[in-house]
N, C-alpha and C. Protein backbone atom coordinates (compact mmCIF):
# COMPACT_ATOMS: atom_id res chain seq x y z
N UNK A 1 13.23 11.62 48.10
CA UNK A 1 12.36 11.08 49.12
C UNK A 1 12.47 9.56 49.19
N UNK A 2 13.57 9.15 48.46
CA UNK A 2 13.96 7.56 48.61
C UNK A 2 12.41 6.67 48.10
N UNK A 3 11.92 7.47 47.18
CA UNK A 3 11.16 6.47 46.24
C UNK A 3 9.75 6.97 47.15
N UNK A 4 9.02 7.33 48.05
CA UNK A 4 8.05 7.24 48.96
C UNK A 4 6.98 8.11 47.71
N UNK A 5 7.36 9.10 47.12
CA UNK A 5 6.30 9.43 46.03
C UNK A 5 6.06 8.42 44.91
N UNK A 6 7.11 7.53 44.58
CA UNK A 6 6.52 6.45 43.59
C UNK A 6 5.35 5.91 43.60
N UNK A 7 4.53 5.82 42.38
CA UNK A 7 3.73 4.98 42.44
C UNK A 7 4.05 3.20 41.95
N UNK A 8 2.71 2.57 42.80
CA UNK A 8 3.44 0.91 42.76
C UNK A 8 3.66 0.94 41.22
N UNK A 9 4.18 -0.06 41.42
CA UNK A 9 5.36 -1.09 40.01
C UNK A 9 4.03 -1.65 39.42
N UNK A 10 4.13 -1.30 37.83
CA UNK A 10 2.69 -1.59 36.80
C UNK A 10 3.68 -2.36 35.54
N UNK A 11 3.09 -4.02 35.65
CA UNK A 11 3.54 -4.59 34.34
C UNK A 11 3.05 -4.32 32.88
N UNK A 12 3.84 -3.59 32.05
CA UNK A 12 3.54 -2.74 30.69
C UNK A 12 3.59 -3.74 29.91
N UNK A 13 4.31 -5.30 30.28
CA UNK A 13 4.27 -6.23 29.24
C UNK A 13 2.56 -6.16 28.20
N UNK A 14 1.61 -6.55 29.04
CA UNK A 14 0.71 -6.85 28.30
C UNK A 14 0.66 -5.23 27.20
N UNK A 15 0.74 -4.03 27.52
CA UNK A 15 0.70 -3.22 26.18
C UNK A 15 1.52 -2.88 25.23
N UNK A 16 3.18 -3.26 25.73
CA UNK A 16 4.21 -3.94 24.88
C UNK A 16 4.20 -4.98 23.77
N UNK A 17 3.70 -5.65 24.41
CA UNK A 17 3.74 -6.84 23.96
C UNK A 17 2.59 -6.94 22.71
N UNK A 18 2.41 -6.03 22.15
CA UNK A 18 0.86 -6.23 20.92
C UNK A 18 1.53 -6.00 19.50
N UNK A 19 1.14 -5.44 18.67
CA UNK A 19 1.53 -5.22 17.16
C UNK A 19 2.38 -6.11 16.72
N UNK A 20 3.34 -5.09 16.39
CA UNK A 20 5.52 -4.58 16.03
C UNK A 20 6.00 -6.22 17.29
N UNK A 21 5.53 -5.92 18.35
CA UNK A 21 6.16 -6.58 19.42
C UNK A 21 5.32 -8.17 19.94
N UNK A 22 4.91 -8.47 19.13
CA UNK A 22 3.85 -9.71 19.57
C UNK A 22 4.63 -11.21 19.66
N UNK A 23 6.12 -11.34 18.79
CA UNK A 23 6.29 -12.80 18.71
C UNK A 23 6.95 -12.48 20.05
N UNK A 24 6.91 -13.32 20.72
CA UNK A 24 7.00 -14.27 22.22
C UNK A 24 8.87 -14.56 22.54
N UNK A 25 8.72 -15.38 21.13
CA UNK A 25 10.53 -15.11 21.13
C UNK A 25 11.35 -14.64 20.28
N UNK A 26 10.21 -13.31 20.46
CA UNK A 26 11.90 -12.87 19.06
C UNK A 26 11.37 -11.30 19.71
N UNK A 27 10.93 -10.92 21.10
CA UNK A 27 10.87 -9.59 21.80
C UNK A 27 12.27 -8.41 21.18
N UNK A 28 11.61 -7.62 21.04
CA UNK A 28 12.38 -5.87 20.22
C UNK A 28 13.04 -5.69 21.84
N UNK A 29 14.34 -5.33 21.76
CA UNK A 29 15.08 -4.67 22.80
C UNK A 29 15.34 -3.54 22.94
N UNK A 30 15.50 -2.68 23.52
CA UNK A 30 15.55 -1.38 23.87
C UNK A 30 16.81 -1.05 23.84
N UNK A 31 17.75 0.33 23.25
CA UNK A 31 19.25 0.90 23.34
C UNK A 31 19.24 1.91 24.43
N UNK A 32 20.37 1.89 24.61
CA UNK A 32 20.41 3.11 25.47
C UNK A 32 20.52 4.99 24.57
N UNK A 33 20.08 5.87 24.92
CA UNK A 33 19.72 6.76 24.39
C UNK A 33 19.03 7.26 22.91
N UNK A 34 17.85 6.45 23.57
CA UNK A 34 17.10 6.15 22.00
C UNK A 34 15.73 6.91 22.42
N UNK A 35 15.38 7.23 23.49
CA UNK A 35 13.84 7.59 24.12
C UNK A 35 13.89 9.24 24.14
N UNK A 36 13.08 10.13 23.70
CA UNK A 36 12.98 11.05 23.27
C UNK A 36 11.08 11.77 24.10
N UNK A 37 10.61 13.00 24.97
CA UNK A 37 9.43 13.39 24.83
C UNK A 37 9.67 14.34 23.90
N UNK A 38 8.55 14.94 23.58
CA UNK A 38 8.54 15.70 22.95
C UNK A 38 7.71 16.98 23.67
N UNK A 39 7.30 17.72 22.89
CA UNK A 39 6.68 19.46 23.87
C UNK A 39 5.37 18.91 23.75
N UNK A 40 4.49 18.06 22.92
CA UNK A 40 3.36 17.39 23.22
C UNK A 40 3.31 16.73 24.56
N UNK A 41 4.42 16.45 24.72
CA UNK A 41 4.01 15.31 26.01
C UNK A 41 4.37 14.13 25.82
N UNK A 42 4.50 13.69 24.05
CA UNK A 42 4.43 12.41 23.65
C UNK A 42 5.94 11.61 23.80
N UNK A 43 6.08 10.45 24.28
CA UNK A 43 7.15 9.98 24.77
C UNK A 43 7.08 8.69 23.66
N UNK A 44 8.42 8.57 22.94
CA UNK A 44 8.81 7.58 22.00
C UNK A 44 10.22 7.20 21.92
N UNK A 45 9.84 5.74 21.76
CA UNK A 45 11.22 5.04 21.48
C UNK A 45 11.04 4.16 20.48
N UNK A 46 12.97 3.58 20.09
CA UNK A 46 12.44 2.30 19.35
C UNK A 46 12.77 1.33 20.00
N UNK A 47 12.97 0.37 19.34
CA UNK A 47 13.39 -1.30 19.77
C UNK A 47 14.33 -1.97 18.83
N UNK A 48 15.08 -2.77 19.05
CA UNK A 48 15.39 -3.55 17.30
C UNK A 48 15.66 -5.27 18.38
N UNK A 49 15.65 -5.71 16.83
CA UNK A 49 15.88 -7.23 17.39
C UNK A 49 16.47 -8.05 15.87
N UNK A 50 16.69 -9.06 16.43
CA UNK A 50 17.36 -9.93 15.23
C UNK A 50 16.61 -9.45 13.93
N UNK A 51 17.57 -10.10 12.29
CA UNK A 51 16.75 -9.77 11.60
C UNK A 51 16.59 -7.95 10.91
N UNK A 52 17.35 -7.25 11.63
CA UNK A 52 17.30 -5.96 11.48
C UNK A 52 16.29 -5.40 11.43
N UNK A 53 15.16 -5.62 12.09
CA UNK A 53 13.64 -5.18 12.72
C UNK A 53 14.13 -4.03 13.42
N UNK A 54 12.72 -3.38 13.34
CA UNK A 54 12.52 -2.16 14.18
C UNK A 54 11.60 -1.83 14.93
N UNK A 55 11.18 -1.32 15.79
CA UNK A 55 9.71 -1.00 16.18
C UNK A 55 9.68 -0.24 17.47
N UNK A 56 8.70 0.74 16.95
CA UNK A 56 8.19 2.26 17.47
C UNK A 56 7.38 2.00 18.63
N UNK A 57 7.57 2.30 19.85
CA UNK A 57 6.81 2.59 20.95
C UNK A 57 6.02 4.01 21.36
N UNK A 58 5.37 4.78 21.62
CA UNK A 58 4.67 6.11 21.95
C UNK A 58 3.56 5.79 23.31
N UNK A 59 3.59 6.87 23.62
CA UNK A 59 2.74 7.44 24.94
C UNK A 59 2.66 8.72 24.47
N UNK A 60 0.71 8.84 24.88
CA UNK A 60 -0.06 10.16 24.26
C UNK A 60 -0.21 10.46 25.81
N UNK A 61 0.24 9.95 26.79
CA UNK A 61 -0.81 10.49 27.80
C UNK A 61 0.28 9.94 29.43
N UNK A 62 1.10 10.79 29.30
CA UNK A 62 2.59 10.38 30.10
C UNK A 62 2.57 9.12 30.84
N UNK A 63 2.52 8.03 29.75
CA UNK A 63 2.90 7.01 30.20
C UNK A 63 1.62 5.72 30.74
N UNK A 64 0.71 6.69 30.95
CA UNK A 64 -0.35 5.69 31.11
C UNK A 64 -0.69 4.54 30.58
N UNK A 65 -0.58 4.43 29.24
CA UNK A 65 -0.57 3.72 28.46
C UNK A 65 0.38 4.08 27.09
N UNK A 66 0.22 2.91 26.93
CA UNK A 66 1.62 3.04 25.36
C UNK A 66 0.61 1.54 24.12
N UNK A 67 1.59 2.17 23.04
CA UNK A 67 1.55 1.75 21.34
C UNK A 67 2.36 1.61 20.71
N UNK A 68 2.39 0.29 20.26
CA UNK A 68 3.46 0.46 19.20
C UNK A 68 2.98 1.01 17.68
N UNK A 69 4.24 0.96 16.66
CA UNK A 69 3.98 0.83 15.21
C UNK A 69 4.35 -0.53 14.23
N UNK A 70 4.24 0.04 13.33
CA UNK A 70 4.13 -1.61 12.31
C UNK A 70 5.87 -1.34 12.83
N UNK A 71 6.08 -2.91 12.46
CA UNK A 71 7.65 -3.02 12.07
C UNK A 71 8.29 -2.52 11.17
N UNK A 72 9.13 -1.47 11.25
CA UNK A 72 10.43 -1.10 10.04
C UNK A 72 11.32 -1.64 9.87
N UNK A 73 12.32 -1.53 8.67
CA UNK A 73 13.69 -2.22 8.87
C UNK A 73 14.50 -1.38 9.39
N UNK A 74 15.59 -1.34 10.11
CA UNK A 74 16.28 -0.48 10.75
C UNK A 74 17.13 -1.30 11.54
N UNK A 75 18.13 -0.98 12.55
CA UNK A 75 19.30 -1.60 13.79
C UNK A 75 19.85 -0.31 14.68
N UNK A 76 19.62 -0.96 15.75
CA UNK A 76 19.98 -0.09 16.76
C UNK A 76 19.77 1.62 16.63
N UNK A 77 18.82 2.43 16.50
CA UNK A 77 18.36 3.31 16.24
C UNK A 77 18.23 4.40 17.49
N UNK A 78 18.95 5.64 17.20
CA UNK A 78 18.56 6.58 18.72
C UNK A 78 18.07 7.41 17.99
N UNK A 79 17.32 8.35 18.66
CA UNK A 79 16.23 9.29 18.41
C UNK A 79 16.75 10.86 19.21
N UNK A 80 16.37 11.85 18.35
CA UNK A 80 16.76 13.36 18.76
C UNK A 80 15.37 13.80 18.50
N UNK A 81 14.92 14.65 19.41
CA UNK A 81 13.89 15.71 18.68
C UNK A 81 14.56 16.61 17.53
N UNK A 82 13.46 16.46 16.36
CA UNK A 82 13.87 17.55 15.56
C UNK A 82 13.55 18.73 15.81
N UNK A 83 13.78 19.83 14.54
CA UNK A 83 14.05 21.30 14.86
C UNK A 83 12.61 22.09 14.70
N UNK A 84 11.42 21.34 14.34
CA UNK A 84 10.22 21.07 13.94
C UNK A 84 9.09 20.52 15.27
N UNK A 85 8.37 21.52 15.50
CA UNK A 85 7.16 20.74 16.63
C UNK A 85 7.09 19.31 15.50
N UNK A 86 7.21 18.43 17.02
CA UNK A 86 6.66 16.67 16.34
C UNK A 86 7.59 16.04 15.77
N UNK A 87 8.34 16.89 15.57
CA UNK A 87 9.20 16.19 14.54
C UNK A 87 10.70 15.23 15.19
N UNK A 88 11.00 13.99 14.83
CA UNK A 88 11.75 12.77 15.44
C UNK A 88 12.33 12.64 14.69
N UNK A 89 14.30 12.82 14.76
CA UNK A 89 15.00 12.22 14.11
C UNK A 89 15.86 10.98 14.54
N UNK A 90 15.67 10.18 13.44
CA UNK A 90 16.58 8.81 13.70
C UNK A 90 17.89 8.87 13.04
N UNK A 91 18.94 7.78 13.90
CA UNK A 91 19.60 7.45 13.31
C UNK A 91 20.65 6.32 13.84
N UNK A 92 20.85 5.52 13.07
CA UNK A 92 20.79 3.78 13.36
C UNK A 92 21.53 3.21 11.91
N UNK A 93 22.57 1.98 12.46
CA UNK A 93 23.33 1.55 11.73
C UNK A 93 22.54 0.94 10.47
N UNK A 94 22.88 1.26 9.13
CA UNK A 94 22.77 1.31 8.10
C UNK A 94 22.85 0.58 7.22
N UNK A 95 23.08 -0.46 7.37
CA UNK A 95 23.57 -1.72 6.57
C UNK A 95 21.81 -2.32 6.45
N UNK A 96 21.23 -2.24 7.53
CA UNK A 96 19.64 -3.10 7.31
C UNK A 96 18.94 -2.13 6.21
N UNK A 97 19.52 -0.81 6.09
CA UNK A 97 18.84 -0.09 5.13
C UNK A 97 18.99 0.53 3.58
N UNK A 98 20.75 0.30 3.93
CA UNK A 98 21.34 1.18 2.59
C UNK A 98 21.90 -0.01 1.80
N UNK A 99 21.56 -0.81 1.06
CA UNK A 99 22.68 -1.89 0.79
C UNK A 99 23.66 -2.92 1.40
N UNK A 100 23.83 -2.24 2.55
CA UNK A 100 25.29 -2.72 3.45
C UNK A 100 26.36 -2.34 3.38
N UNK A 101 26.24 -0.98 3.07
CA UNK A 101 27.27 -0.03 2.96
C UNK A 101 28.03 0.16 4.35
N UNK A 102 27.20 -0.22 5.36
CA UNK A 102 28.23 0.09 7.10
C UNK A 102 27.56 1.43 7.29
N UNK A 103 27.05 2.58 6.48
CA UNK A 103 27.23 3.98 7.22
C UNK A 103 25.72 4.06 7.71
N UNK A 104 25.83 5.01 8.75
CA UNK A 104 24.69 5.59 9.55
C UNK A 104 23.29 5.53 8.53
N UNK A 105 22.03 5.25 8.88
CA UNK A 105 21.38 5.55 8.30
C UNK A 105 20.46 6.57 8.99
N UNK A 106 19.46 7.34 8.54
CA UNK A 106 18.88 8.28 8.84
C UNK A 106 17.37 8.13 8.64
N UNK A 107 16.19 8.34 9.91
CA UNK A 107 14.96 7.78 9.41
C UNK A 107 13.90 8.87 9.77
């Protein structure tokens, strides 16, 4: 329908922008195939940014509003539903977590 069901354009900065995601210049970036719902409804991603930071985004309530989590260590991280109601598997380069071994890590 060339967009005519959209609803208007809503800036998420201000509920982005709180916890995990608060310094101003050092904003968590988003990967491509990292965003995952789940059969709840619940929609999650991560972020990473310099520093090998991490941080968890969620929506309880499709999108209306969103949350982050504390910061983890982690890099570039995509997300699968697991085989488990609720259950989120990660997995993201490994060096911020294992020593600096280079291999995949798993979260």
């Amino acid at each position: 329908d060339d967009g005519a069901s959209w609803s208007a354009a809503v800036d998420l900065t201000p509920q982005l922008a709180t916890g995990c995601n608060s310094d101003a210049g050092d904003r968590f970036q988003l990967s491509a195939g990292n965003k995952v719902q789940l059969a709840s409804g619940r929609m999650v991603w991560v972020g990473h940014r310099r520093h090998k930071r991490a941080c968890g985004f969620y929506s309880d309530d499709g999108g209306a509003t969103y949350h982050t989590t504390a910061v983890f260590t982690g890099n570039e991280i995509s997300l699968a539903a697991g085989a488990a109601p609720g259950e989120v598997v990660g997995s993201g380069r490994g060096s911020a977590v294992d020593g600096g071994s280079g291999h995949r890590a798993f979260y």
